[in-house]
N, C-alpha and C. Protein backbone atom coordinates (compact mmCIF):
# COMPACT_ATOMS: atom_id res chain seq x y z
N UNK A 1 -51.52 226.68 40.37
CA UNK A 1 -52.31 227.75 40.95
C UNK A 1 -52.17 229.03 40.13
N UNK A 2 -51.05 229.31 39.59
CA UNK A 2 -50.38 230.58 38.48
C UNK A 2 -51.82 230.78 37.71
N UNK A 3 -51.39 229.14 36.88
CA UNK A 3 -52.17 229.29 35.63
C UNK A 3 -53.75 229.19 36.15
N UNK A 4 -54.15 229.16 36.99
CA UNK A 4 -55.71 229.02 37.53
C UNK A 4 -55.57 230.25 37.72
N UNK A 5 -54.60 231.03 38.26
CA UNK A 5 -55.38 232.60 38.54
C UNK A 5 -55.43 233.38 37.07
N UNK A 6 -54.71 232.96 35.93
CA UNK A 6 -54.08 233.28 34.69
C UNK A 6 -55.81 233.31 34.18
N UNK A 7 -56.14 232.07 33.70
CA UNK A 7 -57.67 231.16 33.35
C UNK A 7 -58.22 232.20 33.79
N UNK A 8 -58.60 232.66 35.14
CA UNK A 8 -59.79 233.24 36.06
C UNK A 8 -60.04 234.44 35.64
N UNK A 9 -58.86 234.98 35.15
CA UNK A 9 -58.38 236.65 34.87
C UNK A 9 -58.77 237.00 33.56
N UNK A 10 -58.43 235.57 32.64
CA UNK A 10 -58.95 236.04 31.04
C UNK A 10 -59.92 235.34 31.08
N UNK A 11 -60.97 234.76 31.80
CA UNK A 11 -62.46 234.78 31.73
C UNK A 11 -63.24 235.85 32.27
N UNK A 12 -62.49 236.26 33.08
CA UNK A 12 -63.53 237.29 33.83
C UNK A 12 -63.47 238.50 32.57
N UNK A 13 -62.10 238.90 31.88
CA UNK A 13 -62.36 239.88 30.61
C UNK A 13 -62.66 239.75 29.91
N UNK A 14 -62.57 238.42 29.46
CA UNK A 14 -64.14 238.13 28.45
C UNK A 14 -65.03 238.23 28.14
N UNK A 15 -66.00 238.14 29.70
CA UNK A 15 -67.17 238.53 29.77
C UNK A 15 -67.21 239.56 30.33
N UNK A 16 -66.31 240.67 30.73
CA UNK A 16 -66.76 241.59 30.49
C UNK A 16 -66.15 242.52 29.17
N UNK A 17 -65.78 242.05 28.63
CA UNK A 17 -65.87 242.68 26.90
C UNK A 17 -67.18 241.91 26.16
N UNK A 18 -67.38 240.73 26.45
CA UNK A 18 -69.15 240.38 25.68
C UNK A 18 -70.00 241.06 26.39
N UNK A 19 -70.31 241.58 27.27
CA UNK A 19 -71.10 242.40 28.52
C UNK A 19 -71.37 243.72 27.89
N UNK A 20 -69.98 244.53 27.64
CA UNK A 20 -69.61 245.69 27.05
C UNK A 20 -70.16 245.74 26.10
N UNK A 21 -70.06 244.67 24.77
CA UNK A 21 -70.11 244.89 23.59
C UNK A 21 -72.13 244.34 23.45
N UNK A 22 -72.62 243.53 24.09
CA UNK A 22 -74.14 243.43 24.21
C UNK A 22 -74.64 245.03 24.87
N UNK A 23 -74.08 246.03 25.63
CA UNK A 23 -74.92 246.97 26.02
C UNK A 23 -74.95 247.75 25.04
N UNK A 24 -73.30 247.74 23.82
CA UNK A 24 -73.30 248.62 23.09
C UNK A 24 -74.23 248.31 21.67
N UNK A 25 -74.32 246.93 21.55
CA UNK A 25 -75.60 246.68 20.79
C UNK A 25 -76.63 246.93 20.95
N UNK A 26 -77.14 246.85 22.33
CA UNK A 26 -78.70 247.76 22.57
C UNK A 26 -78.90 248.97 22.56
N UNK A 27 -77.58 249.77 22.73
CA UNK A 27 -77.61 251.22 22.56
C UNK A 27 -78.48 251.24 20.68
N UNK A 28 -77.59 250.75 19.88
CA UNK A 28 -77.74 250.57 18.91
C UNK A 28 -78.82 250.27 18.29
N UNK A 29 -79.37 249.18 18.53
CA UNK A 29 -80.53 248.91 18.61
C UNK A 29 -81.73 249.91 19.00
N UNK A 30 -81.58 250.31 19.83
CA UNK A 30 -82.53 251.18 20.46
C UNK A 30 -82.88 252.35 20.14
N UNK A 31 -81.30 253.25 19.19
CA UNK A 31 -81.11 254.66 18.69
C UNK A 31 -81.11 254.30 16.94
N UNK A 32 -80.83 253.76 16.45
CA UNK A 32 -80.67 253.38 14.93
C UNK A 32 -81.64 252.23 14.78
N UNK A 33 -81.99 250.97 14.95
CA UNK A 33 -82.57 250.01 14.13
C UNK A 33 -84.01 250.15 15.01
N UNK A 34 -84.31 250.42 15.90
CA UNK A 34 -85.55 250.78 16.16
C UNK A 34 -86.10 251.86 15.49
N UNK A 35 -85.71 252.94 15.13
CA UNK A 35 -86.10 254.30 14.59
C UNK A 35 -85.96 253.81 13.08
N UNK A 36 -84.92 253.03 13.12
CA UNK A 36 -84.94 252.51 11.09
C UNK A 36 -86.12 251.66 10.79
N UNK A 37 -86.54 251.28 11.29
CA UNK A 37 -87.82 250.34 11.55
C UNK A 37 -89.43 250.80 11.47
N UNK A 38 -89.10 251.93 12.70
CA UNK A 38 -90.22 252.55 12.94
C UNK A 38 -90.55 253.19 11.45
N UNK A 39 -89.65 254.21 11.28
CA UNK A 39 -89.62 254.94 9.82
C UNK A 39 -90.53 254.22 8.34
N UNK A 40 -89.49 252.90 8.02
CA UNK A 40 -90.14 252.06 7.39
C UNK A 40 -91.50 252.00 7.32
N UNK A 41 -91.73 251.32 8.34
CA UNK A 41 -93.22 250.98 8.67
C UNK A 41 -94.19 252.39 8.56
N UNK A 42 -93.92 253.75 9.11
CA UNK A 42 -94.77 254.75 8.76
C UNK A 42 -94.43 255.87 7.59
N UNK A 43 -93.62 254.99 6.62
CA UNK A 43 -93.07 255.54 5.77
C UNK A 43 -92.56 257.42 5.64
N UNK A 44 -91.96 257.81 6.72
CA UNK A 44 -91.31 258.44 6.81
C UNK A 44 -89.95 259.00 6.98
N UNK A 45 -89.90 259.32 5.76
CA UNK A 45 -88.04 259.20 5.07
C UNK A 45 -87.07 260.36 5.40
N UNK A 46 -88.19 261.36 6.22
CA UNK A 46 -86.92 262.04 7.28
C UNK A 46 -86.74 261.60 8.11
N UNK A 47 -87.36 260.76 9.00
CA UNK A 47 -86.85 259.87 9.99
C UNK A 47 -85.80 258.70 9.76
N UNK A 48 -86.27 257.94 8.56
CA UNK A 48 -85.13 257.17 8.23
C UNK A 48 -84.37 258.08 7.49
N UNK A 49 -83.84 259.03 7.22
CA UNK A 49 -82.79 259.71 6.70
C UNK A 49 -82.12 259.86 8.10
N UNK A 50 -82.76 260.27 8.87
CA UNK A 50 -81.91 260.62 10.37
C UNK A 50 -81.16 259.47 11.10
N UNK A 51 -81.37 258.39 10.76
CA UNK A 51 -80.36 257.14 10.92
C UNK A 51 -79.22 257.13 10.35
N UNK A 52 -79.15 258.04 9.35
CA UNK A 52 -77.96 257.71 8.15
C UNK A 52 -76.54 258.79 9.32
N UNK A 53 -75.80 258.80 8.78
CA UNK A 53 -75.04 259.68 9.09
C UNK A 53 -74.80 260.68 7.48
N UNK A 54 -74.15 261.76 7.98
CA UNK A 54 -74.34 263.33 6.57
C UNK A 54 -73.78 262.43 5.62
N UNK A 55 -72.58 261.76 5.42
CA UNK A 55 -72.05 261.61 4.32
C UNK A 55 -72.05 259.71 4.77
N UNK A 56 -72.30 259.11 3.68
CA UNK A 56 -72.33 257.62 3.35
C UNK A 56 -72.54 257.01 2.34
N UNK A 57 -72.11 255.96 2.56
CA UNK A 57 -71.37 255.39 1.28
C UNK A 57 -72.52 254.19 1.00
N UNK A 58 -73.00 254.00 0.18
CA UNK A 58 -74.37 253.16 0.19
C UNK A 58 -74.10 251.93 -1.70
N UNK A 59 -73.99 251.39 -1.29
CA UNK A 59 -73.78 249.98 -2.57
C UNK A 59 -75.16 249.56 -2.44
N UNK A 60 -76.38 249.03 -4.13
CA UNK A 60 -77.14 248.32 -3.90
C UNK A 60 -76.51 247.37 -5.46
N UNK A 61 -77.30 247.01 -5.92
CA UNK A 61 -77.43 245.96 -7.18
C UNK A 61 -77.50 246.97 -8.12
N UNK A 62 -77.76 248.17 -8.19
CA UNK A 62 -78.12 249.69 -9.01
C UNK A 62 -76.57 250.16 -9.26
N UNK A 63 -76.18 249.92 -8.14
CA UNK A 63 -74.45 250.65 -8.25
C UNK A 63 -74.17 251.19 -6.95
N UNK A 64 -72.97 252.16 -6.93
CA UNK A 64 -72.42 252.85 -6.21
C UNK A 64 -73.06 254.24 -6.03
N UNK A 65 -73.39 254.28 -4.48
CA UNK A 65 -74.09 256.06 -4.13
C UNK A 65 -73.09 256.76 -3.43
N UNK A 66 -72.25 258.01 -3.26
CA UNK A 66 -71.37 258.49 -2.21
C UNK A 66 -72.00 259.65 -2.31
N UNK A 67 -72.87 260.22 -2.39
CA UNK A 67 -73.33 261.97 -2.93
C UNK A 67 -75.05 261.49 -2.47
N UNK A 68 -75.02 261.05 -1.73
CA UNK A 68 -76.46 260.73 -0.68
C UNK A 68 -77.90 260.90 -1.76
N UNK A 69 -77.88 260.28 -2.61
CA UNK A 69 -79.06 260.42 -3.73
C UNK A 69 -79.64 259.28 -3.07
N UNK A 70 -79.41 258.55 -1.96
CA UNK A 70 -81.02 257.70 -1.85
C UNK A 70 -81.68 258.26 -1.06
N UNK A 71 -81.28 259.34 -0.42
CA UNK A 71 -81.69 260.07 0.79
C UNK A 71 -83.17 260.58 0.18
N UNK A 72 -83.00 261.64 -0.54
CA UNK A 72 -83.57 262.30 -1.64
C UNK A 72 -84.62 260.91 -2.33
N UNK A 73 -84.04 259.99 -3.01
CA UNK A 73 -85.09 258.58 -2.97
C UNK A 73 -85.97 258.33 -2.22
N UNK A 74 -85.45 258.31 -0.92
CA UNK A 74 -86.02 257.63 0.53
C UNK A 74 -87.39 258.67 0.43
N UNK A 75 -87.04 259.85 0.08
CA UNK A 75 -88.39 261.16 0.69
C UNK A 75 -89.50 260.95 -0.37
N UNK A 76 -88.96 260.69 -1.90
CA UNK A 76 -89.96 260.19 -2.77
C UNK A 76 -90.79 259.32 -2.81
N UNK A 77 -89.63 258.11 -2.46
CA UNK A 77 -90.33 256.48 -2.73
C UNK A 77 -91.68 256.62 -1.68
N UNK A 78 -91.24 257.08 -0.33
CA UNK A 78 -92.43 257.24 0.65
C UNK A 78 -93.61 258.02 0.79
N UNK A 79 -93.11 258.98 0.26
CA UNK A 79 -94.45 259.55 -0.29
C UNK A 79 -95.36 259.17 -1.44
N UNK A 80 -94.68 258.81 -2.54
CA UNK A 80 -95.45 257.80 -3.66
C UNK A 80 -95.99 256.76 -2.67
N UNK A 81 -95.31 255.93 -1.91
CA UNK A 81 -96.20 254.85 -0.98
C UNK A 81 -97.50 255.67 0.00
N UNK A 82 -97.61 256.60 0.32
CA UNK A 82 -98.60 256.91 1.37
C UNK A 82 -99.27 257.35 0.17
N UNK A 83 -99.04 258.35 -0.95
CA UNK A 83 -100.37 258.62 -1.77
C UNK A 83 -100.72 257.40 -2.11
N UNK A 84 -99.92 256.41 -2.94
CA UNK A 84 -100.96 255.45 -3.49
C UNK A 84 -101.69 254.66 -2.28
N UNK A 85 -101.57 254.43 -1.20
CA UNK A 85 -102.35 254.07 -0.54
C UNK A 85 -101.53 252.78 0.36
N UNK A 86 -100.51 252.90 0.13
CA UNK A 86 -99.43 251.43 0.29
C UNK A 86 -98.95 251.41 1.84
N UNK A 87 -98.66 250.32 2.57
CA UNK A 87 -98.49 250.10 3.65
C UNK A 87 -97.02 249.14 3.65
N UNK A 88 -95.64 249.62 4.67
CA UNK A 88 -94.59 248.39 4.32
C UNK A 88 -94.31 248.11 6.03
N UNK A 89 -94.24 246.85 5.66
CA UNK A 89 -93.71 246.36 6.86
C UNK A 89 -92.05 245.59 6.29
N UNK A 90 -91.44 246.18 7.59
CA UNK A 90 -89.78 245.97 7.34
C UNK A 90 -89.69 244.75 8.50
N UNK A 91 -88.68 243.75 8.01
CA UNK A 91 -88.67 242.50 9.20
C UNK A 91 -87.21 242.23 9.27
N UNK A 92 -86.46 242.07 10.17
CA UNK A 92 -84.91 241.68 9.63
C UNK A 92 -84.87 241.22 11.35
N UNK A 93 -83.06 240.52 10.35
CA UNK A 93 -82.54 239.95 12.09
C UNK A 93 -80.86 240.02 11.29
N UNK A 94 -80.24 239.65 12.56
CA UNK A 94 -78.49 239.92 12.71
C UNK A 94 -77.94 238.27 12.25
N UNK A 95 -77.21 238.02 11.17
CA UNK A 95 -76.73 237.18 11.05
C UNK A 95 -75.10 237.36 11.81
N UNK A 96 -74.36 238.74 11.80
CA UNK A 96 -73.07 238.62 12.42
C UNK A 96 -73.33 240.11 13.06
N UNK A 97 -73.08 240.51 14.10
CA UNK A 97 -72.42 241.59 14.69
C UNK A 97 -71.49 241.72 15.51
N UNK A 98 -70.29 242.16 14.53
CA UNK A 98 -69.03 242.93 15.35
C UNK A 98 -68.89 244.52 15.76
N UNK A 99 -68.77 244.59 16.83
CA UNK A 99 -68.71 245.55 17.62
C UNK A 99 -68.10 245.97 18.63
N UNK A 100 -67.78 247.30 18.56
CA UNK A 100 -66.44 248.11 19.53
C UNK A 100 -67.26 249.71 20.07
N UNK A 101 -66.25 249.79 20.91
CA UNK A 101 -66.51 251.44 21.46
C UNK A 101 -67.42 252.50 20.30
N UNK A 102 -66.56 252.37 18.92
CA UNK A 102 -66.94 253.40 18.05
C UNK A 102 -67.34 253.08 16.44
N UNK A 103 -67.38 251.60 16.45
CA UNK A 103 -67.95 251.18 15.18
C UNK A 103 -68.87 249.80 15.44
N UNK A 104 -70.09 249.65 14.40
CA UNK A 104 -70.35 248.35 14.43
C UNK A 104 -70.52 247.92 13.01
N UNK A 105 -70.29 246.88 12.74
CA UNK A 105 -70.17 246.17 11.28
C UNK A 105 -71.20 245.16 11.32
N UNK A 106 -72.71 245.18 10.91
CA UNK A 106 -73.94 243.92 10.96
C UNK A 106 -73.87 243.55 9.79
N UNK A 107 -74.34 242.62 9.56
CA UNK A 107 -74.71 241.42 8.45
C UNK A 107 -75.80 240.42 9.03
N UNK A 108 -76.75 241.07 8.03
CA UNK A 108 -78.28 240.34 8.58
C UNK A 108 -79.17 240.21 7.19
N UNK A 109 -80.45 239.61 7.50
CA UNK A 109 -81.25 239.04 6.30
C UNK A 109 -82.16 240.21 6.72
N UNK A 110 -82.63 240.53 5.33
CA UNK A 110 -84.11 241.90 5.51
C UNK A 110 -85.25 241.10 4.58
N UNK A 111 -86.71 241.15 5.29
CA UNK A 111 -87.60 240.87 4.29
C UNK A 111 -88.77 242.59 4.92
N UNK A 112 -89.22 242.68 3.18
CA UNK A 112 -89.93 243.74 2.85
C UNK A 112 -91.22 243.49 2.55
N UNK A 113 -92.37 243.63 2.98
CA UNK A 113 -93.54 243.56 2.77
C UNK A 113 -94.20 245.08 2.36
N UNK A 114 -94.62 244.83 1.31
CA UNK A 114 -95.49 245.81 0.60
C UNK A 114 -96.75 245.46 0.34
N UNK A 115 -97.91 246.02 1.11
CA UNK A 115 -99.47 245.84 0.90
C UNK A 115 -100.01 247.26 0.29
N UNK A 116 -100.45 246.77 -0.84
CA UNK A 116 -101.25 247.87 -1.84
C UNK A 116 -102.86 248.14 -1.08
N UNK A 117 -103.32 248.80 -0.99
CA UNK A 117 -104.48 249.61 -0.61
C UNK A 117 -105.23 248.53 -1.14
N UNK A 118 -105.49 247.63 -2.22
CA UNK A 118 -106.19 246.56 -2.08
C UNK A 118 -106.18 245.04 -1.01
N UNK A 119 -105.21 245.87 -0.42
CA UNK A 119 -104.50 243.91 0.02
C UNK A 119 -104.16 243.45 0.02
N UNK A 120 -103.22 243.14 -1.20
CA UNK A 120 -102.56 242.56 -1.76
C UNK A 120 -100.85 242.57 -1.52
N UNK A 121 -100.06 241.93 -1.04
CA UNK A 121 -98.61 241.77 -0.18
C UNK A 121 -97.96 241.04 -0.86
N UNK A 122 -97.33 241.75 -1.23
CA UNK A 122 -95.74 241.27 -2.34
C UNK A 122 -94.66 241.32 -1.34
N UNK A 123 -93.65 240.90 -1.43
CA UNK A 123 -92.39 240.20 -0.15
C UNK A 123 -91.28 240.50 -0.77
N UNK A 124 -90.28 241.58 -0.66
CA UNK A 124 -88.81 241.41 -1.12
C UNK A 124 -87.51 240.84 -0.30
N UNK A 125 -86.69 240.21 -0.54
CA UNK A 125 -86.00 239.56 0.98
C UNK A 125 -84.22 239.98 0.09
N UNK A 126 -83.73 240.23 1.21
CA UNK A 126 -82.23 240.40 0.87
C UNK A 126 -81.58 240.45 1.80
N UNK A 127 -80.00 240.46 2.27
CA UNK A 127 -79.36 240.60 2.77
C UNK A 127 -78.68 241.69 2.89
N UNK A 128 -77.94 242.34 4.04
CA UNK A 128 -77.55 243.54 4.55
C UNK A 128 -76.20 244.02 5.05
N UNK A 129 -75.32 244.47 4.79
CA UNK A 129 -73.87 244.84 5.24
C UNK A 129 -73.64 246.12 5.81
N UNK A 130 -74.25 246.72 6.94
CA UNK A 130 -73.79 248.13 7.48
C UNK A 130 -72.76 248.46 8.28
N UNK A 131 -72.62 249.51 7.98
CA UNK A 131 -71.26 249.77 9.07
C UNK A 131 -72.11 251.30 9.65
N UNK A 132 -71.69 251.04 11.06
CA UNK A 132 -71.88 252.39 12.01
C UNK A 132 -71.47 252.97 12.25
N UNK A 133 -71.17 254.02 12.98
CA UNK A 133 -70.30 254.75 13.55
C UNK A 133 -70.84 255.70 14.55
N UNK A 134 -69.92 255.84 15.43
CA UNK A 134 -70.28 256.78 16.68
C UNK A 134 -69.91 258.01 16.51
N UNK A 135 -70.50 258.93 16.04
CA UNK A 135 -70.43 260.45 15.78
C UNK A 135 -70.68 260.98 16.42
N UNK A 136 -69.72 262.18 17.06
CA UNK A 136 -70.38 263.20 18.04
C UNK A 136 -71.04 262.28 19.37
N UNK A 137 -71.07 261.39 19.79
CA UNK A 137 -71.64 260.48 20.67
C UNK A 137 -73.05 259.98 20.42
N UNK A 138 -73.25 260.23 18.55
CA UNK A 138 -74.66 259.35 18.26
C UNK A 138 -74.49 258.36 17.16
N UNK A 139 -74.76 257.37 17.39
CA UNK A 139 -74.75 256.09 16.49
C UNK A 139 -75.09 256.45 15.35
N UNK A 140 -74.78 256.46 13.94
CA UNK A 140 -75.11 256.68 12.36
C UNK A 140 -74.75 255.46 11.78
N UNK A 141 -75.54 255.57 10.64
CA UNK A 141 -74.93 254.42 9.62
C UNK A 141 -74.05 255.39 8.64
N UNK A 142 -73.06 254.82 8.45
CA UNK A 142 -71.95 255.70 7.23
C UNK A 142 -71.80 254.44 5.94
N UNK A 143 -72.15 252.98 6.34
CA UNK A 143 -71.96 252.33 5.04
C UNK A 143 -73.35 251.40 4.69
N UNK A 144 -73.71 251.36 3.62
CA UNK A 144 -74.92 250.63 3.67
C UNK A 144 -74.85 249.93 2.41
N UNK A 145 -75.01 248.04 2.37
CA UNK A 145 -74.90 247.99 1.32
C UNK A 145 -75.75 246.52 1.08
N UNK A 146 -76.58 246.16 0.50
CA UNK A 146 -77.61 245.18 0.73
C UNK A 146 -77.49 244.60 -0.86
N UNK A 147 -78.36 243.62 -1.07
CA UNK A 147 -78.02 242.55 -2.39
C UNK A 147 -79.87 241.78 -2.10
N UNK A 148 -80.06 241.79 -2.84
CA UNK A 148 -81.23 240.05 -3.24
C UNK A 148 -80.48 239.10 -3.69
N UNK A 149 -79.44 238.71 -3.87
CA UNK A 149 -78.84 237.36 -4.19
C UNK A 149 -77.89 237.02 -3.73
N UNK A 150 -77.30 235.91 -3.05
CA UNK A 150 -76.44 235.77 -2.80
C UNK A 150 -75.32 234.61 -3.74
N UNK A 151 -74.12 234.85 -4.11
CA UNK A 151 -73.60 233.83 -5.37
C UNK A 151 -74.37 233.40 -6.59
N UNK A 152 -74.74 234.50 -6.69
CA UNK A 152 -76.00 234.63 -8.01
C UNK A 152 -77.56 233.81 -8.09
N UNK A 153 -77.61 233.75 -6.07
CA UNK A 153 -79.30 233.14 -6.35
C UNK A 153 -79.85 233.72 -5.57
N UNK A 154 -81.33 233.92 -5.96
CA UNK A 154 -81.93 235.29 -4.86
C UNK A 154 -82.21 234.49 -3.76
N UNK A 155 -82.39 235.63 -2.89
CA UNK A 155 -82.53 235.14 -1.69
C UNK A 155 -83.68 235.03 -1.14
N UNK A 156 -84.50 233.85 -0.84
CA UNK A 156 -86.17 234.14 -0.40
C UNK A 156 -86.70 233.78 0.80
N UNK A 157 -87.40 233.39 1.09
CA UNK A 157 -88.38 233.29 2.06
C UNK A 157 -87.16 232.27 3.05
N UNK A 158 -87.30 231.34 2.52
CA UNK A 158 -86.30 229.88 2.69
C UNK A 158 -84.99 230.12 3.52
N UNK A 159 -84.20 231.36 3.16
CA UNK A 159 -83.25 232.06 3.94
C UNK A 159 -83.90 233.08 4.84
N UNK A 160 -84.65 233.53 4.39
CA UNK A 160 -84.83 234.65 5.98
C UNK A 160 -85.59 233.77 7.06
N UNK A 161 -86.46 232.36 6.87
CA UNK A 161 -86.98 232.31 7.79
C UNK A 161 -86.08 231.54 8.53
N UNK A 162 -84.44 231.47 8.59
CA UNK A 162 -83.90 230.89 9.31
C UNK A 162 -83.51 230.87 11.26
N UNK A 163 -84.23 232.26 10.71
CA UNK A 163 -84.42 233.24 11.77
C UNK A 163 -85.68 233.85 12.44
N UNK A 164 -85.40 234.23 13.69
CA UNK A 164 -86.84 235.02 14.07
C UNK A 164 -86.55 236.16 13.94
N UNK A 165 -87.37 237.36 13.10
CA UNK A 165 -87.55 238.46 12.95
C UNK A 165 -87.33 239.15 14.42
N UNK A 166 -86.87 241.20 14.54
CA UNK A 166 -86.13 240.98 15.25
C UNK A 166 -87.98 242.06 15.58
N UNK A 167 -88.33 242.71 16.79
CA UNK A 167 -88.59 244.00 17.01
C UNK A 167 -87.83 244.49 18.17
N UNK A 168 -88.21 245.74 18.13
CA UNK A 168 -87.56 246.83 19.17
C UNK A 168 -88.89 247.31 20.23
């Protein structure tokens, strides 16, 4: 009977630490990857700058960023996309999320669609490593660090569609 009340006690905190940690993913979801999303899609890079947190640490295939130069990127690249006439749709999903009170660590697949003012839709696909953080009581990204290849083979269609794309 001990060990049955023992069992009962560390199931019931179980689920409510998976309980806990699913609301704190929708917080998340809802304040950062919805607005990172939205941004994308209407290519506006003060909005996706406002996901970031002030200072972060950002790795691509280019190198190492700590002095926020994609930020400054982000405001260019998007405006070159709305003059030339370009439309992106952003698609991703969660391959791992660990998560606590004041950090979350995702690892997920991203595919990028770019349609040129003719029509024409080119597809970039990669994978994603962020880390969050709860600042001041608002969710930021402080680490960001994404790849097209994984063990030196890119990553395409074949891997992201392992998944269903996520929306908000």
């Amino acid at each position: 009977m001990k060990y049955l009340f023992l069992l009962l006690i560390v199931s019931i905190t179980s689920m409510t630490a998976q309980t806990a940690t699913e609301t704190i993913q929708k917080e998340i979801d809802q304040t950062v990857w919805k607005p990172f999303q939205e941004a994308f899609e209407t290519l506006d890079g003060d909005a996706l700058n406002a996901t970031y947190a002030a200072q972060v640490l950002r790795v691509t295939p280019q190198g190492i960023d700590t002095k926020n130069a994609f930020k400054k990127a982000n405001i260019e690249r998007f405006a070159a996309n709305r003059e030339n006439g370009d439309k992106i749709n952003l698609d991703f999903w969660f391959d791992s999320r660990k998560t606590n009170e004041t950090t979350s660590y995702e690892v997920g697949f991203y595919r990028i669609g770019f349609t040129s003012k003719e029509g024409n839709t080119q597809y970039s696909y990669g994978q994603f490593h962020i880390v969050l953080e709860k600042i001041n009581g608002v969710w930021k990204i402080t680490q960001d660090w994404d790849t097209a290849t994984i063990a030196g083979n890119p990553i395409t269609a074949k891997e992201f569609d392992k998944k269903e794309a996520l929306r908000f």
